[in-house]
N, C-alpha and C. Protein backbone atom coordinates (compact mmCIF):
# COMPACT_ATOMS: atom_id res chain seq x y z
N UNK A 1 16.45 62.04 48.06
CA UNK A 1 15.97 61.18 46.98
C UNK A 1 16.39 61.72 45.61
N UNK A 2 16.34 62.77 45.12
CA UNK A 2 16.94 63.50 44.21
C UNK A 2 18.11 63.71 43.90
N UNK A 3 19.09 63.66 44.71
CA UNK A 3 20.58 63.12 44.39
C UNK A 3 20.93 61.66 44.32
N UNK A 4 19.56 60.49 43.85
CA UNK A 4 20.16 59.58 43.56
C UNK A 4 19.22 59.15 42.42
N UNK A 5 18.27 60.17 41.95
CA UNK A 5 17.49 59.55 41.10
C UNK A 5 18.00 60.84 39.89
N UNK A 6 18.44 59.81 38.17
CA UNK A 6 18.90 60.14 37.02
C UNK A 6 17.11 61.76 37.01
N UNK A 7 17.77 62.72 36.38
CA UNK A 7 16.81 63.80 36.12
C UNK A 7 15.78 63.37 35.25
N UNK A 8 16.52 62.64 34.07
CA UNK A 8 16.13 62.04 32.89
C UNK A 8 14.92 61.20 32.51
N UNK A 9 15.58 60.19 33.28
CA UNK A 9 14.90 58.70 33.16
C UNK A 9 13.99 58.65 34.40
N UNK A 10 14.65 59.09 35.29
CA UNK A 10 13.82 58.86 36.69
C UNK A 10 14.38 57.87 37.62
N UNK A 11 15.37 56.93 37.00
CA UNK A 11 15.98 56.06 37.82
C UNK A 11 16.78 56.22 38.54
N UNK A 12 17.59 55.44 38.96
CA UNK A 12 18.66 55.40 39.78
C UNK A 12 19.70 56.19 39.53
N UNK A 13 20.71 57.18 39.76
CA UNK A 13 21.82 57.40 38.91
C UNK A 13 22.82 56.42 39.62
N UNK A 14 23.68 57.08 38.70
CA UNK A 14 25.27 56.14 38.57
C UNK A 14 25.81 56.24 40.23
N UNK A 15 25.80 57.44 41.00
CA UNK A 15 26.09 57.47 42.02
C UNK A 15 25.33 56.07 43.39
N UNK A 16 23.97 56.40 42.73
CA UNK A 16 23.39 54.93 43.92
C UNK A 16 23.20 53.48 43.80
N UNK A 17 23.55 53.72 42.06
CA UNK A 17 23.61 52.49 41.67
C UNK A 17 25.17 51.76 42.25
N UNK A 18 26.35 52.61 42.56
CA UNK A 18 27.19 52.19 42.64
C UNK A 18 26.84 52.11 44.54
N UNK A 19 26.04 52.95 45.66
CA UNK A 19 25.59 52.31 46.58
C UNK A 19 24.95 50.84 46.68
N UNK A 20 24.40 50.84 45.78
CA UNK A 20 23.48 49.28 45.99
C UNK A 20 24.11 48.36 45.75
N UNK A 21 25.31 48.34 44.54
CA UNK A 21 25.70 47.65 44.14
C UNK A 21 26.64 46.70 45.22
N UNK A 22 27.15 48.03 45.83
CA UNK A 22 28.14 48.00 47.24
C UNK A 22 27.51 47.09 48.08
N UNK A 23 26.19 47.33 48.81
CA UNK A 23 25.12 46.93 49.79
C UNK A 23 25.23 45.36 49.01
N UNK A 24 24.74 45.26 47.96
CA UNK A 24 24.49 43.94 47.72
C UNK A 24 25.74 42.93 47.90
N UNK A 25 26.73 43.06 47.25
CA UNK A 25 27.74 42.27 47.58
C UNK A 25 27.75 42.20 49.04
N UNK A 26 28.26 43.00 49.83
CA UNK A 26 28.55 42.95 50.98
C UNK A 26 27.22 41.67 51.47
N UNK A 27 26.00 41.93 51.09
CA UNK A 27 25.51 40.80 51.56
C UNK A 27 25.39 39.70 51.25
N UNK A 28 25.59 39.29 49.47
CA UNK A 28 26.13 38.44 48.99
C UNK A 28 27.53 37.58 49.83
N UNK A 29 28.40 38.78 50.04
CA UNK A 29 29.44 37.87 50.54
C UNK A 29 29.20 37.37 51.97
N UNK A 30 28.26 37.88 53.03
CA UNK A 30 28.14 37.31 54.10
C UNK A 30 27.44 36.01 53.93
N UNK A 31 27.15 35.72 52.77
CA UNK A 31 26.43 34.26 52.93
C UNK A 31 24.82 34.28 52.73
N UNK A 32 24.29 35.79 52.25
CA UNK A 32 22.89 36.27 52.51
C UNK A 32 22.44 36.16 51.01
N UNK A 33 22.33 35.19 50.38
CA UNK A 33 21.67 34.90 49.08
C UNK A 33 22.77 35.54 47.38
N UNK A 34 22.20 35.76 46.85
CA UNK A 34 22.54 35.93 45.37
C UNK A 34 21.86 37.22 44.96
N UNK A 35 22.57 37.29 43.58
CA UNK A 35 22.94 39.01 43.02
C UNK A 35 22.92 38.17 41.65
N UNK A 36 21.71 39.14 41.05
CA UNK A 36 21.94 39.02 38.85
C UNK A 36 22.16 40.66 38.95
N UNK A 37 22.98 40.57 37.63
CA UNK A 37 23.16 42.36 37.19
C UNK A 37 22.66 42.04 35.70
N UNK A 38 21.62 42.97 35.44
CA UNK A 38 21.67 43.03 34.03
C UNK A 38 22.13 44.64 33.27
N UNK A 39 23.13 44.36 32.55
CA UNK A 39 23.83 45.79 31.82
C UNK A 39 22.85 45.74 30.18
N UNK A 40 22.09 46.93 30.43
CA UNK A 40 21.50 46.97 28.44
C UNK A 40 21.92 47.91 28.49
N UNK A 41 22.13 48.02 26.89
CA UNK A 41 22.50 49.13 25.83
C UNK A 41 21.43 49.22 24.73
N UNK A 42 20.73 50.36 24.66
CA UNK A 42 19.89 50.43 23.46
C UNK A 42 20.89 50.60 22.19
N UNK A 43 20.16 49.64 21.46
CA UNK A 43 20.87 49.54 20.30
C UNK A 43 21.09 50.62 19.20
N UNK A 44 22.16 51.25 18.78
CA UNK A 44 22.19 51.95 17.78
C UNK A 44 21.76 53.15 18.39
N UNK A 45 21.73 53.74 19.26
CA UNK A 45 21.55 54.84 19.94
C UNK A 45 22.07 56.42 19.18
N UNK A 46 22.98 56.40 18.75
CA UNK A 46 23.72 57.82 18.21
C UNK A 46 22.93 57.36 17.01
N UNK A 47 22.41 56.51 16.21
CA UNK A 47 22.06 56.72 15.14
C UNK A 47 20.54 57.08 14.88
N UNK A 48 19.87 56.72 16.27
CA UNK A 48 18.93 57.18 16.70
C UNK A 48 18.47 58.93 16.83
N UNK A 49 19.42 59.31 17.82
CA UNK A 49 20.02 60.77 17.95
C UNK A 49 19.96 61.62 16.94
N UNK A 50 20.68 61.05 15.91
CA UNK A 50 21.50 61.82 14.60
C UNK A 50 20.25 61.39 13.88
N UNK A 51 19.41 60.71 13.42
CA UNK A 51 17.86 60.46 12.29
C UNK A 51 16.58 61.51 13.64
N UNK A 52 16.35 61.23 14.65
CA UNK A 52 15.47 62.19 14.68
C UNK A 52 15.75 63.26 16.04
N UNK A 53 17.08 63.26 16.21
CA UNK A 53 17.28 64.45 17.46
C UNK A 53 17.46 64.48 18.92
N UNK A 54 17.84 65.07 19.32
CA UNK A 54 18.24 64.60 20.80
C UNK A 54 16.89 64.63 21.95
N UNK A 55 15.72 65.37 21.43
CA UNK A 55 14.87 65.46 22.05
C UNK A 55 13.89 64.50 21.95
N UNK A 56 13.69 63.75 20.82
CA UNK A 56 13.48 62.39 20.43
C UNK A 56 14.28 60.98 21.45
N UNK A 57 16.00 61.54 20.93
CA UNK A 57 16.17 60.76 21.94
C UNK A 57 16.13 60.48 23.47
N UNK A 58 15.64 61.80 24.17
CA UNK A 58 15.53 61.82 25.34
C UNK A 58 14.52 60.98 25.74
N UNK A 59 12.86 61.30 24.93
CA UNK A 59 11.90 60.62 25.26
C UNK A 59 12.06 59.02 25.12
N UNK A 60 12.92 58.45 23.97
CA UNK A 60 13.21 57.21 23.90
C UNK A 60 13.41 56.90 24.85
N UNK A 61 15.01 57.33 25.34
CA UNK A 61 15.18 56.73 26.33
C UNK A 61 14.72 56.54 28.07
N UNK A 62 13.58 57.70 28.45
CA UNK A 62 12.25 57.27 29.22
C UNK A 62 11.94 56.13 29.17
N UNK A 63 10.62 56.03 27.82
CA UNK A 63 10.51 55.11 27.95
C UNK A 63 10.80 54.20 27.74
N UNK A 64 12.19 53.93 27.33
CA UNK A 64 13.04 52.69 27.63
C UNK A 64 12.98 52.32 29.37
N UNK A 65 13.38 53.45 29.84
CA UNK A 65 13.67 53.00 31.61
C UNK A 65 11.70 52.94 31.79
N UNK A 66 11.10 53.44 31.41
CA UNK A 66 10.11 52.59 32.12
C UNK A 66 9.76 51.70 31.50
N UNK A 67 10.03 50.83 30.85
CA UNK A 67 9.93 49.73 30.18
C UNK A 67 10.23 48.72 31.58
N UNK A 68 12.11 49.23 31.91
CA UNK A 68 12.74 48.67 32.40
C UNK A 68 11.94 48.51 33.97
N UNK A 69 11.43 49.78 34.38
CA UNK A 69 11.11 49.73 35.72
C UNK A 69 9.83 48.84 35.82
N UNK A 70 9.28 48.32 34.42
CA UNK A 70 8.08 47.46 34.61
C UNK A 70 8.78 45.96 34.80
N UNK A 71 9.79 46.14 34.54
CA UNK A 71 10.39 44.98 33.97
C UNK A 71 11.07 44.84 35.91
N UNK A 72 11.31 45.60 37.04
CA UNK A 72 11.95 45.72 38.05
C UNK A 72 10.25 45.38 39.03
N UNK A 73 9.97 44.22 39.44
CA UNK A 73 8.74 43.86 39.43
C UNK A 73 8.94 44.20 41.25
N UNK A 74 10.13 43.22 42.10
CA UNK A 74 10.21 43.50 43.39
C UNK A 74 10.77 44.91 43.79
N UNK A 75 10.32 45.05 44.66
CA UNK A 75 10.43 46.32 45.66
C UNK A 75 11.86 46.03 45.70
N UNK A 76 12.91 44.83 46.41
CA UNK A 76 14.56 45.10 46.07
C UNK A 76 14.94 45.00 44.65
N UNK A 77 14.33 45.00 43.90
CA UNK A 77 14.93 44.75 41.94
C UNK A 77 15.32 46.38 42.06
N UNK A 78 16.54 46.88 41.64
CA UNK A 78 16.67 48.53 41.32
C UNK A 78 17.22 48.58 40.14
N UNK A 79 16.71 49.81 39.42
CA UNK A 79 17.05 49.88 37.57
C UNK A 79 17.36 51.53 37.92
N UNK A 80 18.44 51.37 36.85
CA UNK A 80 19.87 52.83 36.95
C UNK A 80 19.57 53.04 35.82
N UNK A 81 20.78 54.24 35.60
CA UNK A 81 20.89 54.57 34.78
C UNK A 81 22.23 54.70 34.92
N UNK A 82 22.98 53.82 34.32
CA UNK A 82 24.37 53.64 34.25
C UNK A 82 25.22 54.60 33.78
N UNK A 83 25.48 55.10 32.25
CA UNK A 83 25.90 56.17 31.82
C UNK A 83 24.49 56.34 30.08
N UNK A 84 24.91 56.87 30.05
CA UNK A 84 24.35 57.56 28.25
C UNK A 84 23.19 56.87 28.47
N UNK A 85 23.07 55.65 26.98
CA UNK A 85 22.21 54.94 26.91
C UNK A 85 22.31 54.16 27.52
N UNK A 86 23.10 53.63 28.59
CA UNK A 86 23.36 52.00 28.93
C UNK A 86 23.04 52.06 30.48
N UNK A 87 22.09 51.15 30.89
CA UNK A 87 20.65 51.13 31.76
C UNK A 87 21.38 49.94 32.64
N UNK A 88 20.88 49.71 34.00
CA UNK A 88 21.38 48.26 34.71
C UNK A 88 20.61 47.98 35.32
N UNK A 89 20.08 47.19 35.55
CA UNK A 89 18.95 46.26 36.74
C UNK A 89 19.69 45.22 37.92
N UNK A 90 19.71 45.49 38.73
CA UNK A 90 20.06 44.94 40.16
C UNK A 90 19.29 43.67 40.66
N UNK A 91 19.38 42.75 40.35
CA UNK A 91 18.27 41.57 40.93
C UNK A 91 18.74 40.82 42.33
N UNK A 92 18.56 41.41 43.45
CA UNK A 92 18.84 40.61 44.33
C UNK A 92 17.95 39.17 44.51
N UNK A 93 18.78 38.00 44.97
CA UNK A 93 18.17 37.07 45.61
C UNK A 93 17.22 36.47 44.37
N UNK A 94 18.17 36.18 43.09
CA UNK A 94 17.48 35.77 42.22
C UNK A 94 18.59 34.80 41.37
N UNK A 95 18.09 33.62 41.00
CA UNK A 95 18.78 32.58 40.44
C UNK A 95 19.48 33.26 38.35
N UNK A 96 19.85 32.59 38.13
CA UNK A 96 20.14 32.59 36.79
C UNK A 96 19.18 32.73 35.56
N UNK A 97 18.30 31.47 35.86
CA UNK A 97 17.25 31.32 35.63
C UNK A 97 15.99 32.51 35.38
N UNK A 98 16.02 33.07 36.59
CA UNK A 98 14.74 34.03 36.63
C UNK A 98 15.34 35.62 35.64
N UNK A 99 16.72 35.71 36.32
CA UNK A 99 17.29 36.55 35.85
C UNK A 99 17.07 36.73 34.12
N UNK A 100 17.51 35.92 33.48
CA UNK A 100 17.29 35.32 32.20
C UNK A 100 16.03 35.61 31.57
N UNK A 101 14.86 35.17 32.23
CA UNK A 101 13.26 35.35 32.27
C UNK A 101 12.99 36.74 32.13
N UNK A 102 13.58 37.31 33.10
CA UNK A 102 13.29 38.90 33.02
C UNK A 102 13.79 39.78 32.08
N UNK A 103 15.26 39.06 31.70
CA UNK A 103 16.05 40.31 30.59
C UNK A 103 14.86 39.47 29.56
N UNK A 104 14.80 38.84 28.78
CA UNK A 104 13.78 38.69 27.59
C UNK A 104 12.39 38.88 27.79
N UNK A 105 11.72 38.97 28.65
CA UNK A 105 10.35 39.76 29.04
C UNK A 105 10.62 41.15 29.17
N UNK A 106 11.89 41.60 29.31
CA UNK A 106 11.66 42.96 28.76
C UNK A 106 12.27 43.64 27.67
N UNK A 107 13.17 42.48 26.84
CA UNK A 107 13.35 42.67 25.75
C UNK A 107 11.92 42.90 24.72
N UNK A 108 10.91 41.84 24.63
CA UNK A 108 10.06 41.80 24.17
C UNK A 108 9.31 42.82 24.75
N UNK A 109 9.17 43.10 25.83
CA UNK A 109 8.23 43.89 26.02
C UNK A 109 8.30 45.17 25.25
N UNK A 110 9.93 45.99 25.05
CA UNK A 110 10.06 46.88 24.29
C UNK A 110 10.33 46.98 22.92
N UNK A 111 10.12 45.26 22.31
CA UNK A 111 10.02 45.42 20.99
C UNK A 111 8.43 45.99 20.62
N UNK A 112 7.57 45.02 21.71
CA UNK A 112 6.14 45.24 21.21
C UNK A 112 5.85 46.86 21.24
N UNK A 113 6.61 47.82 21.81
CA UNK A 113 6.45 49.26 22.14
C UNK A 113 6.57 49.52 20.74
N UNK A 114 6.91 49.11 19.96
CA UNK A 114 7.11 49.91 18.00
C UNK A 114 8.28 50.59 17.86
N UNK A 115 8.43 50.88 18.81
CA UNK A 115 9.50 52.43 18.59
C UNK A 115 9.89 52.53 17.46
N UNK A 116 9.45 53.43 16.48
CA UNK A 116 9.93 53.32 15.44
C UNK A 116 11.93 53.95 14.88
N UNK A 117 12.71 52.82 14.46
CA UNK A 117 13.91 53.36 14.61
C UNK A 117 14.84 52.96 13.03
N UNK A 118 14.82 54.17 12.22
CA UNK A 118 14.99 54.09 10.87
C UNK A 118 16.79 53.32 10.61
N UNK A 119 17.52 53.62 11.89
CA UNK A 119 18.98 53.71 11.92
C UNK A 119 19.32 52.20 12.43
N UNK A 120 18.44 51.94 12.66
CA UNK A 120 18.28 49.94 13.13
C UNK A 120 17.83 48.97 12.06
N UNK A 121 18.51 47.99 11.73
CA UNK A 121 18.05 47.29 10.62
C UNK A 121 16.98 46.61 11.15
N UNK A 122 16.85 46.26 12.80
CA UNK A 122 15.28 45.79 13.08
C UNK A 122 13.78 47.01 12.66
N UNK A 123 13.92 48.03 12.38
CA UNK A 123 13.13 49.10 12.18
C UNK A 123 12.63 49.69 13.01
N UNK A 124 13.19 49.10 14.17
CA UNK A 124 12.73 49.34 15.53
C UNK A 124 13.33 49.54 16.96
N UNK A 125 13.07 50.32 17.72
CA UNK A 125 14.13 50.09 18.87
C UNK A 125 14.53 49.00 19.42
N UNK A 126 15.73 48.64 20.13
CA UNK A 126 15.54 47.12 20.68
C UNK A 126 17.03 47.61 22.00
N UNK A 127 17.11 46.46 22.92
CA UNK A 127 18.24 46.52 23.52
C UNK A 127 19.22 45.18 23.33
N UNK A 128 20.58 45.42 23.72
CA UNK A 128 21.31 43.97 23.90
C UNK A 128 21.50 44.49 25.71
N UNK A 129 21.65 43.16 25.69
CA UNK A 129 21.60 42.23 27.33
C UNK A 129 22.99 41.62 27.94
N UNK A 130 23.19 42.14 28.67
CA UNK A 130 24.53 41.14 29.35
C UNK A 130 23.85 40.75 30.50
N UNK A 131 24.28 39.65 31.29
CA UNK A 131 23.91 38.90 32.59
C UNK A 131 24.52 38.48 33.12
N UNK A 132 24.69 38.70 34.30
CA UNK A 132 25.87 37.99 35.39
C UNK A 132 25.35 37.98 36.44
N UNK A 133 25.83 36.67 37.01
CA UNK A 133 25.20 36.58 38.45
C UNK A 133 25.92 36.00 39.53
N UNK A 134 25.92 36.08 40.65
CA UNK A 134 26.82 35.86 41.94
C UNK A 134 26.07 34.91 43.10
N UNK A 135 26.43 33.79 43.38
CA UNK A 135 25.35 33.06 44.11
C UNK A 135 25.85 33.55 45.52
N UNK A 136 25.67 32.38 46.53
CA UNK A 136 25.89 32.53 47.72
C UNK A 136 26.86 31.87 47.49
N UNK A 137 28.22 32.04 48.48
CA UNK A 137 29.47 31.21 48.71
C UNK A 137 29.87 30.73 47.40
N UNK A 138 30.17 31.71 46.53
CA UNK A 138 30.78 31.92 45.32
C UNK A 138 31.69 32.42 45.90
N UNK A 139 32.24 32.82 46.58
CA UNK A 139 33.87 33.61 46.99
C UNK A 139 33.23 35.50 46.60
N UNK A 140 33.93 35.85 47.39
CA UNK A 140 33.93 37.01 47.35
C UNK A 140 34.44 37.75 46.03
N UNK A 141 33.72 39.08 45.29
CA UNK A 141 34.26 39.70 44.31
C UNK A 141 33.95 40.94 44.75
N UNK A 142 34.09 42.01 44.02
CA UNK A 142 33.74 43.57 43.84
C UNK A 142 33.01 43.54 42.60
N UNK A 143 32.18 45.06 42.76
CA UNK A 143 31.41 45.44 41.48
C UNK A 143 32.01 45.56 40.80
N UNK A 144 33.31 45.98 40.63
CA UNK A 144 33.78 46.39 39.41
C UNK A 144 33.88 45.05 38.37
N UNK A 145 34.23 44.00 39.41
CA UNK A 145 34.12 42.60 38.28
C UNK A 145 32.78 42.05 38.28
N UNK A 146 31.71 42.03 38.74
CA UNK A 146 30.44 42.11 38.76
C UNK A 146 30.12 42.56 36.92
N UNK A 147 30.41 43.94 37.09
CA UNK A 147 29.75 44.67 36.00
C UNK A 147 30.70 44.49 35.15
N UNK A 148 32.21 43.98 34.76
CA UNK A 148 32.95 43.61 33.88
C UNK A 148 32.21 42.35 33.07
N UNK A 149 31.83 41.57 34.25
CA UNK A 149 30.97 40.17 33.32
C UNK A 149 29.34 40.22 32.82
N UNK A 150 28.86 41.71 33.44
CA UNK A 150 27.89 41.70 32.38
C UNK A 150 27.85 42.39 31.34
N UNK A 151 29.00 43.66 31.26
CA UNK A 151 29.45 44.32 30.11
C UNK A 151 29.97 43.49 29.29
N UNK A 152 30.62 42.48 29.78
CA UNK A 152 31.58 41.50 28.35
C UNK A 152 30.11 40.51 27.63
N UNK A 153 29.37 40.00 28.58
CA UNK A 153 28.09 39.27 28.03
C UNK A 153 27.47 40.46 27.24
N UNK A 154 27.36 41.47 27.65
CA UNK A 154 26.70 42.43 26.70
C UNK A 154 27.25 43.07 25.34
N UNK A 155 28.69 42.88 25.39
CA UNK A 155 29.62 43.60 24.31
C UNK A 155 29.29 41.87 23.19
N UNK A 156 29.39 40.71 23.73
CA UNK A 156 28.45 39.16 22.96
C UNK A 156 27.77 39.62 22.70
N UNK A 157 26.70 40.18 22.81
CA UNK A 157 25.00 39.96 22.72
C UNK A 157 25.30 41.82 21.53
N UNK A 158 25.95 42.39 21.41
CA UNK A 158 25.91 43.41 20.91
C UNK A 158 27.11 42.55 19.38
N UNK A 159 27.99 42.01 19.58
CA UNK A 159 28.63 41.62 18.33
C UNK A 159 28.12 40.54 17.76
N UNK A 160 27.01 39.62 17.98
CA UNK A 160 26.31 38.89 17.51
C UNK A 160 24.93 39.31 17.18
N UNK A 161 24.65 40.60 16.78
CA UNK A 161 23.55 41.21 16.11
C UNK A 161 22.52 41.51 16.79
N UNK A 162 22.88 42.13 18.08
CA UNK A 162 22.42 43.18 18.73
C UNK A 162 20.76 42.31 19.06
N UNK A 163 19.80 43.21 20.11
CA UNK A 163 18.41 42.51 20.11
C UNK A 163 18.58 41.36 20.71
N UNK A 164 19.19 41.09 21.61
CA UNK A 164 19.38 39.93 22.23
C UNK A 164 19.99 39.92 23.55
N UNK A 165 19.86 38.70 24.39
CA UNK A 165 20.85 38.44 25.96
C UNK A 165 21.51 37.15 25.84
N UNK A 166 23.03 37.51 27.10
CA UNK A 166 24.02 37.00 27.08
C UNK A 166 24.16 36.71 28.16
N UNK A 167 24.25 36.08 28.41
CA UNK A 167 25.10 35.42 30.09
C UNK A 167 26.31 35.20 30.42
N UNK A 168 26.99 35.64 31.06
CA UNK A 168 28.45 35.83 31.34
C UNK A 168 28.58 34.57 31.64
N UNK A 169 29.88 33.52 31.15
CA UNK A 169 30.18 32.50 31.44
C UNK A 169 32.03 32.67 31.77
N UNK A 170 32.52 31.72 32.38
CA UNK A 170 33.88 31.88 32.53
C UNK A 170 34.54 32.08 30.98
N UNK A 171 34.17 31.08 30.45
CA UNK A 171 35.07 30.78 29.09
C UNK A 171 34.44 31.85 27.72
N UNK A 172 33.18 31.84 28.18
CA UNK A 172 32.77 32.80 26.90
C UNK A 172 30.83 32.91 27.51
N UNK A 173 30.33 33.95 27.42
CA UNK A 173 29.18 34.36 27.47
C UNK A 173 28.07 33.24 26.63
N UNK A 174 27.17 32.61 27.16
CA UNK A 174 26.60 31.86 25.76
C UNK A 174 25.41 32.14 25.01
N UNK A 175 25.19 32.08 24.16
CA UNK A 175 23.91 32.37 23.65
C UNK A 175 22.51 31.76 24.09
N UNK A 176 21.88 33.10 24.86
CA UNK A 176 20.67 32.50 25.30
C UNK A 176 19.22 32.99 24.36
N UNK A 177 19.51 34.04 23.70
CA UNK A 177 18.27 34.60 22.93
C UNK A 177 18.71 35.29 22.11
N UNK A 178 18.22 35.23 20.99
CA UNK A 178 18.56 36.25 19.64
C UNK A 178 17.85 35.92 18.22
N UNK A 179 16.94 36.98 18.04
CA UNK A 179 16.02 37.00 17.06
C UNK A 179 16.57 36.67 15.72
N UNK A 180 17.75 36.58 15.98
CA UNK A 180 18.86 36.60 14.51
C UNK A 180 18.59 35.38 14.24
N UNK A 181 18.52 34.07 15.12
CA UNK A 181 18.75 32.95 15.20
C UNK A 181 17.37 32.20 14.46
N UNK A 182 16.29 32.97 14.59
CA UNK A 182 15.09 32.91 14.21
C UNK A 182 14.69 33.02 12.60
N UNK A 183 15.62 33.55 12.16
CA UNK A 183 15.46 34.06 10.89
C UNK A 183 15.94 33.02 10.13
């Protein structure tokens, strides 16, 4: 269990996340339901680091992942720890829809946390969101393009002012949430 769980965060590391990821397709492609990936990046992270320290940032990013693991409600939902700051949630056997539901219930959930974050023009911690999802008898892919379309929805949701989720679309990721929009 310890060679697959991050020291850090407590989650998944990169090594089992890239097991599950494996497991899931493979059952995806037999015809055995659907796969959401959600890729976050806490926002502004090194500037986080660099205003109050790496030991600051360690605890951030805790409870960022347990934010996330509240946010990983089923027993198959699994939340990693991808690399640095940038976190992934595994949603088997879950539509677009729900997927969607969950990245902004735990967006919000970790705005309401305060985190106070001087290096963020929100004043506060926040994440951006990429989303991609794989139904049944979608044709077969690999993770690596899996997590290409929720990194590119997330690299959207990070160049359109961060604090927000994206959904990987063929032609372009579209805007599903962003506090920017609010203003």
């Amino acid at each position: 269990m310890l060679a697959e769980t991050d020291s850090l965060t407590g989650l998944l590391n990169r090594r089992a996340f890239d097991a599950v990821m494996a497991e899931e397709l493979d059952r995806v492609a037999r015809g055995e339901g659907s796969l959401a990936l959600l890729m976050i990046d806490v926002d502004y992270f090194k500037r986080f680091n660099d205003t109050y320290g790496h030991g600051a940032g360690d605890s951030c990013l805790k409870t960022v992942a347990d934010c996330l693991r509240a946010a990983a409600r089923r027993t198959s939902d699994r939340a990693a720890r991808y690399g640095g700051e940038e976190l992934a949630l595994v949603l088997p056997d879950i539509d677009e829809a729900a997927a969607l539901k969950i990245a902004e219930e735990f967006c919000e959930r970790l705005r309401g946390l305060r985190i106070p974050h001087t290096g963020s023009d929100k004043g506060i911690v926040t994440v951006s969101i990429g989303v991609a999802t794989l139904g049944s008898g979608s044709g077969p892919t690999d993770a690596v393009r899996l997590i290409a379309r929720a990194d590119e929805a997330l690299y959207t949701a990070k160049r359109d002012g961060r604090d927000g989720v994206r959904i990987w679309e063929p032609s372009r990721p579209r805007i599903v949430h962003s506090d920017n929009a609010r203003s």
